[in-house]
C-alpha atoms as a PDB file:
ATOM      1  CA  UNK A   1      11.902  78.488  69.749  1.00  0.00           C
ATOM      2  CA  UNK A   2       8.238  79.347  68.490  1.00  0.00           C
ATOM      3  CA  UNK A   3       6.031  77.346  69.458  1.00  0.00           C
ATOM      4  CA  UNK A   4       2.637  76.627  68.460  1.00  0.00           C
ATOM      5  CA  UNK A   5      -0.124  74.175  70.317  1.00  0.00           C
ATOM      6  CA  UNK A   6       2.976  73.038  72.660  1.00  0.00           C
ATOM      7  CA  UNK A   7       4.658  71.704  69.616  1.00  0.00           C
ATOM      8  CA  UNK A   8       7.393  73.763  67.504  1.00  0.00           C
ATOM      9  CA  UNK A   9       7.735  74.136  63.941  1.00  0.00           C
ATOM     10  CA  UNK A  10       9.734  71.794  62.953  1.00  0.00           C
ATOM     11  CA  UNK A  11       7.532  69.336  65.149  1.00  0.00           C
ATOM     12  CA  UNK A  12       4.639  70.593  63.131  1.00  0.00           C
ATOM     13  CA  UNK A  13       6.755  69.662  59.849  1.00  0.00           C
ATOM     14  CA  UNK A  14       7.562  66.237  61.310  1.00  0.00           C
ATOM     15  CA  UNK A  15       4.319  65.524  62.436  1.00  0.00           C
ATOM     16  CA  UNK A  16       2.375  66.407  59.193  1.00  0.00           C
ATOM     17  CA  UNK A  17       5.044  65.018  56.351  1.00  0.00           C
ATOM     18  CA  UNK A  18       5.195  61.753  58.576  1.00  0.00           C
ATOM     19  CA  UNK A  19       1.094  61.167  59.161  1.00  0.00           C
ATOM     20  CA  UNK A  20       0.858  61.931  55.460  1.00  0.00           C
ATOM     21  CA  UNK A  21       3.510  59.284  54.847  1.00  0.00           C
ATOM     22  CA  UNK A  22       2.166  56.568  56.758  1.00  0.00           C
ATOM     23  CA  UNK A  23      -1.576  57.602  55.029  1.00  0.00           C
ATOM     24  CA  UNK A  24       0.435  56.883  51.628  1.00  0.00           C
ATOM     25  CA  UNK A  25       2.052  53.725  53.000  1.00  0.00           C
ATOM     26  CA  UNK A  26      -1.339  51.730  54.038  1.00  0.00           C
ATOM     27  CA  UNK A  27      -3.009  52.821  51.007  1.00  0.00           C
ATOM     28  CA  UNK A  28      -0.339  51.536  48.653  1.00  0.00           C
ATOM     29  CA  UNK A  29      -0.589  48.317  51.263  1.00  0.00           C
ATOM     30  CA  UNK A  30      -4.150  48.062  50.792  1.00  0.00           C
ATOM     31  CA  UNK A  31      -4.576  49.494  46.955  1.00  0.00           C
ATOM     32  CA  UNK A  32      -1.793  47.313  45.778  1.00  0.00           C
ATOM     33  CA  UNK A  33      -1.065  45.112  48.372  1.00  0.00           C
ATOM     34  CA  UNK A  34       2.784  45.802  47.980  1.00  0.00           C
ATOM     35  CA  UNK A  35       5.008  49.039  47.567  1.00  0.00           C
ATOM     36  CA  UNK A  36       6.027  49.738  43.845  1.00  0.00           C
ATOM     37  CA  UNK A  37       8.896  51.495  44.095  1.00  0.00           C
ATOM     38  CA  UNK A  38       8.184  53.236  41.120  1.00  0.00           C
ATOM     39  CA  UNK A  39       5.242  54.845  41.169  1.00  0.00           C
ATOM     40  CA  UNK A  40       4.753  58.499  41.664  1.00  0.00           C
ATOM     41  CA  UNK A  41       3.174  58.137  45.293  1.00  0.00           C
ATOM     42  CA  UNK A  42       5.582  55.723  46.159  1.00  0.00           C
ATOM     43  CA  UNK A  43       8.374  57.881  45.630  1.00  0.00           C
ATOM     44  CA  UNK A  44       6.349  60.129  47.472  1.00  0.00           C
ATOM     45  CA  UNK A  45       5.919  58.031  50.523  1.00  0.00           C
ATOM     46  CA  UNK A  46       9.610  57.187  50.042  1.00  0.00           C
ATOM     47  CA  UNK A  47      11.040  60.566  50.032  1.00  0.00           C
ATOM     48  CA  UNK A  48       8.904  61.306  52.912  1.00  0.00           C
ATOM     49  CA  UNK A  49       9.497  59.219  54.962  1.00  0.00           C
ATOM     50  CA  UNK A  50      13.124  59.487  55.343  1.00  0.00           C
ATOM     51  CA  UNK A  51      12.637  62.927  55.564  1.00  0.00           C
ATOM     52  CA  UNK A  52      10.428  62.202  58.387  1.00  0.00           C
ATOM     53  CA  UNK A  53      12.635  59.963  60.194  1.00  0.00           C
ATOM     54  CA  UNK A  54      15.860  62.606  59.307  1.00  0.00           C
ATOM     55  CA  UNK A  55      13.825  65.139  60.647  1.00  0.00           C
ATOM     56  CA  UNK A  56      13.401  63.165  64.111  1.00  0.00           C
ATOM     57  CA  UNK A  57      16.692  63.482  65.252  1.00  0.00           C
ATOM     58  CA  UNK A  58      15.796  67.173  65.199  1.00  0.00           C
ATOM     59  CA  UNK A  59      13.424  67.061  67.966  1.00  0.00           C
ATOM     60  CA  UNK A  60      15.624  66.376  71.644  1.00  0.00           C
ATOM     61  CA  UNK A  61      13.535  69.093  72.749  1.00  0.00           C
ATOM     62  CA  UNK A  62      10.274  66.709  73.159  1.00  0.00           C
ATOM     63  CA  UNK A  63      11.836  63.519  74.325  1.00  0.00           C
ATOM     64  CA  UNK A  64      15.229  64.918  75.891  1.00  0.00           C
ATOM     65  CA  UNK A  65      17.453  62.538  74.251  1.00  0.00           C
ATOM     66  CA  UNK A  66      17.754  59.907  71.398  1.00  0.00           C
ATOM     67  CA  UNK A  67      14.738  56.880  72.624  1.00  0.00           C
ATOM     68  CA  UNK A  68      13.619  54.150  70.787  1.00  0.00           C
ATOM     69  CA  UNK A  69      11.828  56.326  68.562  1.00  0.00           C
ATOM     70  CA  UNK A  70      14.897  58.124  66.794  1.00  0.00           C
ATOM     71  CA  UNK A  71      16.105  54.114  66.666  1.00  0.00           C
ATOM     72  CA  UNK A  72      12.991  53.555  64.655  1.00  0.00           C
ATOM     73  CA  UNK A  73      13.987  56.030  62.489  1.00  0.00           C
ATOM     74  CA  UNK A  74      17.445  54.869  61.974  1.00  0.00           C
ATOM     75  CA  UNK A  75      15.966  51.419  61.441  1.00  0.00           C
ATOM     76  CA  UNK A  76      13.360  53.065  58.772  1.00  0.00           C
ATOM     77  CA  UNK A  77      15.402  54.662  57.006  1.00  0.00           C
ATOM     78  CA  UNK A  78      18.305  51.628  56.528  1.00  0.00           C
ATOM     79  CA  UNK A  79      15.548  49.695  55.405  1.00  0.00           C
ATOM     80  CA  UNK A  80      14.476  52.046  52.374  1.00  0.00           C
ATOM     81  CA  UNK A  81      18.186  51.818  51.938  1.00  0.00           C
ATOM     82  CA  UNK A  82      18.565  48.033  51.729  1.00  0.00           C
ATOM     83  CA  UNK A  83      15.108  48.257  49.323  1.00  0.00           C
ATOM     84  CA  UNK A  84      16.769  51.027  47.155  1.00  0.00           C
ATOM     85  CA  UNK A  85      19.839  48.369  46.917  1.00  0.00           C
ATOM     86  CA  UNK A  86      17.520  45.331  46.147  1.00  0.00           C
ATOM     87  CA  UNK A  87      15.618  47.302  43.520  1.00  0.00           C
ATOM     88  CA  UNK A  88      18.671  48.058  41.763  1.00  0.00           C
ATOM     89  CA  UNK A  89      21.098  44.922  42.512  1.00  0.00           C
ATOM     90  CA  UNK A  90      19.724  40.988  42.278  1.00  0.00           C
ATOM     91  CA  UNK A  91      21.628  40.034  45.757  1.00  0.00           C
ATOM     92  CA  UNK A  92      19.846  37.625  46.837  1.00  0.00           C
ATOM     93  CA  UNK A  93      18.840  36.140  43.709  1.00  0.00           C
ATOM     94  CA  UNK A  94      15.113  34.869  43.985  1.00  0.00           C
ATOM     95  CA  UNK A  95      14.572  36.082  46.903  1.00  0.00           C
ATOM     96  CA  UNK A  96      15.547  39.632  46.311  1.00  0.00           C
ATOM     97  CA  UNK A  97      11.969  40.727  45.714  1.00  0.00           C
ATOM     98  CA  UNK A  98      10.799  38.785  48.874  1.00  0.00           C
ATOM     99  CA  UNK A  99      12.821  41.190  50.864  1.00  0.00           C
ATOM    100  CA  UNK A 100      12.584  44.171  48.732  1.00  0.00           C
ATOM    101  CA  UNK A 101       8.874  43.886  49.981  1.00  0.00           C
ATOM    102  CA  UNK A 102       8.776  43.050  53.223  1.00  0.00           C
ATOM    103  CA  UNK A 103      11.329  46.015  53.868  1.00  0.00           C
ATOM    104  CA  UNK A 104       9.256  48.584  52.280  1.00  0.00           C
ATOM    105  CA  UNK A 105       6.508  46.600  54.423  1.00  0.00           C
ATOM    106  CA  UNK A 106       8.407  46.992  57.731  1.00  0.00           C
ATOM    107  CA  UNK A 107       8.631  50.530  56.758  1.00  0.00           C
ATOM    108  CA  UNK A 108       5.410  51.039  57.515  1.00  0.00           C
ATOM    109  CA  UNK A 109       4.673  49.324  60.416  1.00  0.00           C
ATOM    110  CA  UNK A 110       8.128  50.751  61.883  1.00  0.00           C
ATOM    111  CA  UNK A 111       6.648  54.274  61.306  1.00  0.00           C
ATOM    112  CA  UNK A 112       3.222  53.126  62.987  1.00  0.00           C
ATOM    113  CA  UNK A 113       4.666  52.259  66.263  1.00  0.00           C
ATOM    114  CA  UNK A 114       6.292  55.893  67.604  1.00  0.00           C
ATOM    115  CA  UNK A 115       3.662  57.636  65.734  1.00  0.00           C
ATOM    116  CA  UNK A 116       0.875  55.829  67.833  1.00  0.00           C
ATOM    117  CA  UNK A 117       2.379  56.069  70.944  1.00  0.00           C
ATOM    118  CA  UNK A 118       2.826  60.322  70.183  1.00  0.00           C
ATOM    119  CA  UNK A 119      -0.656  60.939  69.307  1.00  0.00           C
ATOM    120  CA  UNK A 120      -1.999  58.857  72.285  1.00  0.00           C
ATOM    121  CA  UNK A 121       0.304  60.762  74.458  1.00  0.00           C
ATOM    122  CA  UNK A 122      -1.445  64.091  72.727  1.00  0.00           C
ATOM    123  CA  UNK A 123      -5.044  63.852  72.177  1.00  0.00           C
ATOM    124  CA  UNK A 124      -7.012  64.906  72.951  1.00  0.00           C
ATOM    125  CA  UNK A 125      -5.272  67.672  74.327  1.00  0.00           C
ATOM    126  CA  UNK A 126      -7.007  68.135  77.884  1.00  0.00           C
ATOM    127  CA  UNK A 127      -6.567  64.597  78.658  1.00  0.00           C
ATOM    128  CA  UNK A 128      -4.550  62.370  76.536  1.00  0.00           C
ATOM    129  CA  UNK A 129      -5.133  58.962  75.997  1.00  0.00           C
ATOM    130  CA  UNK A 130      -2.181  57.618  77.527  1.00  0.00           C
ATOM    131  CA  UNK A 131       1.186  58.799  79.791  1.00  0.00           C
ATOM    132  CA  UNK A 132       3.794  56.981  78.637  1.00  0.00           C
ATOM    133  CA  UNK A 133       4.629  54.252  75.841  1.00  0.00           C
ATOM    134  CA  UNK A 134       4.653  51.539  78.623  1.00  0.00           C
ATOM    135  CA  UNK A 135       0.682  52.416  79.055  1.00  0.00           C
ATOM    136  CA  UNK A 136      -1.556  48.618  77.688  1.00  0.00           C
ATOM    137  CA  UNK A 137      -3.099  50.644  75.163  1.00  0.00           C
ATOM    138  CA  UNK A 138       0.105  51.736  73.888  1.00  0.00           C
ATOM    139  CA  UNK A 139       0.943  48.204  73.849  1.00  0.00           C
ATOM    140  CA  UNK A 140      -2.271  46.675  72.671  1.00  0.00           C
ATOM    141  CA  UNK A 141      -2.281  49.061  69.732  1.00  0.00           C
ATOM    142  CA  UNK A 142       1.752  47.328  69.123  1.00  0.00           C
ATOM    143  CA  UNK A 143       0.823  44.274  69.719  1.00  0.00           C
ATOM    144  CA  UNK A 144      -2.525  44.399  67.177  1.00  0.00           C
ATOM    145  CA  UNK A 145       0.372  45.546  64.376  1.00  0.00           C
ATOM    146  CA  UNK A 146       2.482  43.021  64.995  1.00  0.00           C
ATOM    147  CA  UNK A 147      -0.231  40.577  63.969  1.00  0.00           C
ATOM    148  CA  UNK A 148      -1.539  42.420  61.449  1.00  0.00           C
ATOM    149  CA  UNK A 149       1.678  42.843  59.830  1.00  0.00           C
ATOM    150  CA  UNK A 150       2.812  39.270  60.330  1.00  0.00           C
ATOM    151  CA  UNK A 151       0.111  37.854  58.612  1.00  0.00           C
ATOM    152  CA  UNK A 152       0.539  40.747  55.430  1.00  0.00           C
ATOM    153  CA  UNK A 153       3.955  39.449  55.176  1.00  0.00           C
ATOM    154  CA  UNK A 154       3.217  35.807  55.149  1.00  0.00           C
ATOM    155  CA  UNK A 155       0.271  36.940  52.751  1.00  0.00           C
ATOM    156  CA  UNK A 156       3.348  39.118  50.554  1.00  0.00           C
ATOM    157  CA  UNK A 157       5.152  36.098  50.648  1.00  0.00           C
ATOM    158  CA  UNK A 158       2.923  33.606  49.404  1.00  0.00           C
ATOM    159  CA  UNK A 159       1.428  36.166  46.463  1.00  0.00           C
ATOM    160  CA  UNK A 160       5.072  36.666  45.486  1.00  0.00           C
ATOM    161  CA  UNK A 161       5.661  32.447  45.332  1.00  0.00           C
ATOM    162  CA  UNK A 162       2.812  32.275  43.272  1.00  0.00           C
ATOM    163  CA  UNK A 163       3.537  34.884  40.731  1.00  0.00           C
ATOM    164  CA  UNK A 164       7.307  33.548  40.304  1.00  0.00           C
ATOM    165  CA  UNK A 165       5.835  29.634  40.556  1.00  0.00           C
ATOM    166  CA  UNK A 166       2.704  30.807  37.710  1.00  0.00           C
ATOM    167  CA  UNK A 167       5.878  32.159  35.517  1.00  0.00           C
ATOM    168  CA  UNK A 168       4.184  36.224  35.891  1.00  0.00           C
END
């Protein structure tokens, strides 16, 4: 297998397609303060992240075996499913675009969590951050999302209630 930097091609391709994804993610997040489905970047940031996450189960020869990160992926990518769904079928009735949202959301933040744990592991190359996922930064860095993206739900949540309770 070529190899390049300690990391092989299609780790390369994973690596770059995902961080480009989650760049995409938080500034649709931030920008917009939800995911439109629609939009040309969103599709992008759709697209590629279930390409990264597909493209996870390719790499056995990092981790050794299917971790909690490939079950991030599976998690990721059944929750752009179940947002695909909701965009196209009123389930849940009024609260179909609550958890449209907060899927797309958790997309994001699911994506964050093996993807900060990898580069800490990496970089800088000499010395990297961390050993292991079990390492408190690792887990302060979690644990700092979790918050975060707690409160941008309940903030999704309550800008949602408004627009439906204003009549927008």
């Amino acid at each position: 297998e070529i190899m390049f930097g300690g990391i092989s091609l299609i780790g390369w391709f994973h690596s770059i397609l995902g961080l480009a994804a989650i760049f995409v993610g938080l500034y649709l997040l931030l920008k917009d303060r939800f995911i439109f489905m629609h939009t040309k970047l969103a599709k992008f940031y759709l697209a590629s992240t279930v390409i990264t996450c597909a493209s996870s189960f390719l790499l056995y020869g990092a981790t050794g075996s299917f971790n909690a990160a490939h079950w991030l992926s599976v998690i990721t990518i059944l929750a752009v499913l179940f947002a695909l769904g909701l965009d196209r079928f009123n389930i849940f009735g009024f609260l179909n675009t609550y958890f449209k949202q907060l899927a797309l959301t958790g997309t994001v933040f699911f994506s964050m969590l093996p993807t900060t744990a990898e580069v800490l592991q990496r970089l800088p190359p000499s010395d990297p951050f961390v050993d292991s996922i079990e390492d408190p930064l690792v887990q302060s860095f979690y644990m700092s999302y979790v918050v975060i993206f707690g409160v941008f739900a309940i903030y999704q949540i309550v800008k949602i209630y408004k627009a439906d309770s204003n009549g927008a």
